[in-house]
N, C-alpha and C. Protein backbone atom coordinates (compact mmCIF):
# COMPACT_ATOMS: atom_id res chain seq x y z
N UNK A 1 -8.54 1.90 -15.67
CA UNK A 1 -8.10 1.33 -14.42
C UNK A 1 -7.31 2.39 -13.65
N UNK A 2 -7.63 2.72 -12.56
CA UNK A 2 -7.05 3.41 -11.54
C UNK A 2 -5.64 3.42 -11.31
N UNK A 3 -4.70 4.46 -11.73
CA UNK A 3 -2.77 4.42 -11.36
C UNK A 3 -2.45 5.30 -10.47
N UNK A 4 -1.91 4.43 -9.55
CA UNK A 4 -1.08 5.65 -8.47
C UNK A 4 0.36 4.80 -8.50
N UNK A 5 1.01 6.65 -8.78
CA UNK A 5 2.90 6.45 -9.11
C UNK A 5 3.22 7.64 -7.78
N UNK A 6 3.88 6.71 -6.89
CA UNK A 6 4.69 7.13 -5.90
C UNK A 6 5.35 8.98 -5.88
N UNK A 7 6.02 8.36 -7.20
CA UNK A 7 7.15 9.90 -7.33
C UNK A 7 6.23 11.16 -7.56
N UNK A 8 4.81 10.72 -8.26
CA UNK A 8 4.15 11.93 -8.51
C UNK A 8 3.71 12.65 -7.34
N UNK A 9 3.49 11.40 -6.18
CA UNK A 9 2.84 12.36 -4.71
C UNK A 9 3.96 12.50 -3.70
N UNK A 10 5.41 12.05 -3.90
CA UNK A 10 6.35 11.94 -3.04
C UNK A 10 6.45 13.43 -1.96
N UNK A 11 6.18 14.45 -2.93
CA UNK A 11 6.10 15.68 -1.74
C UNK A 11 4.96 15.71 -0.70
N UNK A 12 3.52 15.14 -0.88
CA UNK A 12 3.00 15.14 0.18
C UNK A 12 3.18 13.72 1.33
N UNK A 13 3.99 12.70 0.59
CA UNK A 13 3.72 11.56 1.53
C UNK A 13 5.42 11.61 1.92
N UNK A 14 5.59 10.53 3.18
CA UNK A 14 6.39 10.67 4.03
C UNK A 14 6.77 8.69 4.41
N UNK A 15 8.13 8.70 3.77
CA UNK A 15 8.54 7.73 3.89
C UNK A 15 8.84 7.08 5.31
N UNK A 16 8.47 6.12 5.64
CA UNK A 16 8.21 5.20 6.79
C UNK A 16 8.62 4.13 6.85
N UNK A 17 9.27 3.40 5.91
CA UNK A 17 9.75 2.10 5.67
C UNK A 17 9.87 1.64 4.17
N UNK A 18 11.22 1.16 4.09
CA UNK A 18 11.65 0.73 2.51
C UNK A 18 12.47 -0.44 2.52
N UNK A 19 12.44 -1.66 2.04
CA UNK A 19 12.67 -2.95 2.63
C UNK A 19 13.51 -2.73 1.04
N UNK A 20 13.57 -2.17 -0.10
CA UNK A 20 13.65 -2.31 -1.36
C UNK A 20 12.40 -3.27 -2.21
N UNK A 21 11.98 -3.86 -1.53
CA UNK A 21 10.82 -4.58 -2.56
C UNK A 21 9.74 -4.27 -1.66
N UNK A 22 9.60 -3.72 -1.10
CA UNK A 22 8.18 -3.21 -0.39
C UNK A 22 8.77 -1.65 0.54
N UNK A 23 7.33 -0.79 0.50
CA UNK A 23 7.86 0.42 1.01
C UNK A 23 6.35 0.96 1.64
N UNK A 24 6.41 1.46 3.31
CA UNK A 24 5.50 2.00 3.39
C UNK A 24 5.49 3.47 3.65
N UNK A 25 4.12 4.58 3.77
CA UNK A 25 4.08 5.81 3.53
C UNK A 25 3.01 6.42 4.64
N UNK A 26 3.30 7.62 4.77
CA UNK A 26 2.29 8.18 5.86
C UNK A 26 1.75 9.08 4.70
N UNK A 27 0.27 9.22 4.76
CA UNK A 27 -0.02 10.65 3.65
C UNK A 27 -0.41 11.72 4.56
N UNK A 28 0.62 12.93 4.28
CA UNK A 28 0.39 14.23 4.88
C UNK A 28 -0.09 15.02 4.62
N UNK A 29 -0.53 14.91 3.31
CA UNK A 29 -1.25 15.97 2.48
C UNK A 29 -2.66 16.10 1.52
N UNK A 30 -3.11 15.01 2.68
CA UNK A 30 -4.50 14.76 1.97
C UNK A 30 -4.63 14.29 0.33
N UNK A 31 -3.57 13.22 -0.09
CA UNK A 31 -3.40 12.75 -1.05
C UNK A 31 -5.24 11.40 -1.17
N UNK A 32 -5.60 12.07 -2.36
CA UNK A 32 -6.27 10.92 -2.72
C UNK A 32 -6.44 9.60 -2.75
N UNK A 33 -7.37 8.36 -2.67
CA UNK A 33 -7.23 7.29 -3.14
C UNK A 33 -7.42 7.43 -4.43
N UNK A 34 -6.90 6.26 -5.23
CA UNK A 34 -6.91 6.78 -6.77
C UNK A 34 -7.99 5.83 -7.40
N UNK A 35 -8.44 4.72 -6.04
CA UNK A 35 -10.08 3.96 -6.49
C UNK A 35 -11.06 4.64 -5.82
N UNK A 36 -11.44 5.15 -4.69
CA UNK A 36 -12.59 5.20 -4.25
C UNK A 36 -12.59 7.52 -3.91
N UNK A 37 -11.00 7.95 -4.04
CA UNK A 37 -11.55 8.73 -3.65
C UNK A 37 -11.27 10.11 -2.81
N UNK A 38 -11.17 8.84 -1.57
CA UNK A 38 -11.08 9.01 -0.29
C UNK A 38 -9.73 9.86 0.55
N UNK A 39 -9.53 10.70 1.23
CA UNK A 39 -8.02 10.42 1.56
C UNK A 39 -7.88 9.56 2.44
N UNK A 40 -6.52 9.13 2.56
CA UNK A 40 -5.93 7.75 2.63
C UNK A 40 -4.79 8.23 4.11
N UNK A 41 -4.30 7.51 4.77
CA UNK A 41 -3.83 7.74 5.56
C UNK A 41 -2.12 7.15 5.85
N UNK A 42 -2.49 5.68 4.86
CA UNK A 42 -1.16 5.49 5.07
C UNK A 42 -1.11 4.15 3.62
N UNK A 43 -0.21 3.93 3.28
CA UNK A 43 -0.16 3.60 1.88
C UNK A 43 1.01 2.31 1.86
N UNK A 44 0.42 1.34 1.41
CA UNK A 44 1.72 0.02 1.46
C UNK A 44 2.02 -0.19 -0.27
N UNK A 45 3.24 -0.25 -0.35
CA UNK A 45 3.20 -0.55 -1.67
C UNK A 45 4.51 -1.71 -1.59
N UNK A 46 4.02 -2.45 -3.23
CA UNK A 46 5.15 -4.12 -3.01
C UNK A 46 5.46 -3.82 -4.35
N UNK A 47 6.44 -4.87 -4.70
CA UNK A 47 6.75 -5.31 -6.23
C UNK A 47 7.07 -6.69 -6.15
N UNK A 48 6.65 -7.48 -4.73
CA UNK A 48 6.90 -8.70 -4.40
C UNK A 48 5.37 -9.24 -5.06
N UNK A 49 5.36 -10.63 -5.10
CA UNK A 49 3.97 -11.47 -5.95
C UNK A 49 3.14 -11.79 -4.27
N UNK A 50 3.65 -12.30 -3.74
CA UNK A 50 3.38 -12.49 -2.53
C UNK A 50 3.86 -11.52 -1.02
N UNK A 51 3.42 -10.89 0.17
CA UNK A 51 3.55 -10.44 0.91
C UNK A 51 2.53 -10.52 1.85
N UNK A 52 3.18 -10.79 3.49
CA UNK A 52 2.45 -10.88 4.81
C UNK A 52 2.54 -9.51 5.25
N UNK A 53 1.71 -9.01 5.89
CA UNK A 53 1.71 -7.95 6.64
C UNK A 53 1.97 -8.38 7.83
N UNK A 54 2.55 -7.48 8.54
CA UNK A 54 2.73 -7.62 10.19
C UNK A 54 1.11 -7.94 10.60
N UNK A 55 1.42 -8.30 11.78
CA UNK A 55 -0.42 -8.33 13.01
C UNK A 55 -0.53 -7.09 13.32
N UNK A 56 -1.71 -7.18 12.90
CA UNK A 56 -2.38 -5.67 13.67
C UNK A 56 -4.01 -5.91 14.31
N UNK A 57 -3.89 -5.72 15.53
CA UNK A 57 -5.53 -5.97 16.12
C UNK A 57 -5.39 -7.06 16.42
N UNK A 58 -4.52 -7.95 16.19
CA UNK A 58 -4.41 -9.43 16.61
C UNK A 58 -5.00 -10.23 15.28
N UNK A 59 -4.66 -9.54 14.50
CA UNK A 59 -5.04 -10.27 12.93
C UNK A 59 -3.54 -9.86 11.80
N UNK A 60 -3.45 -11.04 10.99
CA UNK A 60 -2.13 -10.53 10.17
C UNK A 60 -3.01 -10.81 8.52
N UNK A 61 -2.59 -9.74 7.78
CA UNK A 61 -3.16 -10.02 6.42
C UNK A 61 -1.95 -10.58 5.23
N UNK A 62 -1.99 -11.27 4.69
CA UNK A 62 -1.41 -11.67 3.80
C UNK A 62 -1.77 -11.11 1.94
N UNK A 63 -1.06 -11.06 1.21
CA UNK A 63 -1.43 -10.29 -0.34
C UNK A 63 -0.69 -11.13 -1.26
N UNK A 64 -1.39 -11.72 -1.95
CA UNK A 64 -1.24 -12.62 -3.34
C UNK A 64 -1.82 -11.45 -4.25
N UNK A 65 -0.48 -11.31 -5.19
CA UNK A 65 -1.14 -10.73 -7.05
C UNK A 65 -0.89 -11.69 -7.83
N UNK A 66 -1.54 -12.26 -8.52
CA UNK A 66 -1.39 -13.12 -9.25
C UNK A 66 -2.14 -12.27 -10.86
N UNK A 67 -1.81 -12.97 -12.19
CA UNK A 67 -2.19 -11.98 -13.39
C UNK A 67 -3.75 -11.81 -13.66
N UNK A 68 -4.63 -12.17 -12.85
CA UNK A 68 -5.75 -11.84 -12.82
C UNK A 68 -6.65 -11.37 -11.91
N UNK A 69 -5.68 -10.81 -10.60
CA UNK A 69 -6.44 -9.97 -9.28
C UNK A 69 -5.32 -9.94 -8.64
N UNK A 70 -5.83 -9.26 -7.14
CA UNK A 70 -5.06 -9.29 -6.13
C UNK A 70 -5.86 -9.77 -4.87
N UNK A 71 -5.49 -10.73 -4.60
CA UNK A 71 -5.84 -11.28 -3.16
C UNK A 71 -5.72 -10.91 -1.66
N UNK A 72 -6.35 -10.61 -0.76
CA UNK A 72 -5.79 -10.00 0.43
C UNK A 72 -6.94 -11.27 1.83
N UNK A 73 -5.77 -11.82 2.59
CA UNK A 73 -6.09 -12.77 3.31
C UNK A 73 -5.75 -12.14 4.63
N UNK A 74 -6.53 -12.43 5.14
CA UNK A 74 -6.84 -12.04 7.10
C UNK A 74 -6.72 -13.26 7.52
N UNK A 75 -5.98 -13.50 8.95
CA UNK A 75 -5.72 -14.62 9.09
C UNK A 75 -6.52 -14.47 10.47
């Protein structure tokens, strides 16, 4: 299963927001996705079970982890 740990890429990414239970990131350094790959552009990370995202496009996504997936809802 695919792990991405913050502190290991902290020199190329660039802190943008830290709520303490959720934190988001800009990637500056052509940091990998650690599923598909890809570089990535900007990176949300939680330790909350549940979290709404702000609207963006005039759509807001919502994220349920529950112990057998993670859910991601467009509203």
């Amino acid at each position: 299963m695919p792990r991405f740990d913050v502190h290991d890429h902290r020199h190329a990414l660039k802190q943008l927001k830290d709520t303490g239970a959720t934190s988001l990131w800009e990637n500056r350094n052509a940091v990998a996705c650690p599923v598909c790959d890809a570089e990535f552009d900007r990176l949300f990370t939680t330790r909350e079970t549940g979290t709404t995202f702000p609207e963006s496009d005039g759509a807001r996504f919502c994220l349920l982890r529950d112990e057998d997936a993670i859910h991601l809802f467009r509203h």
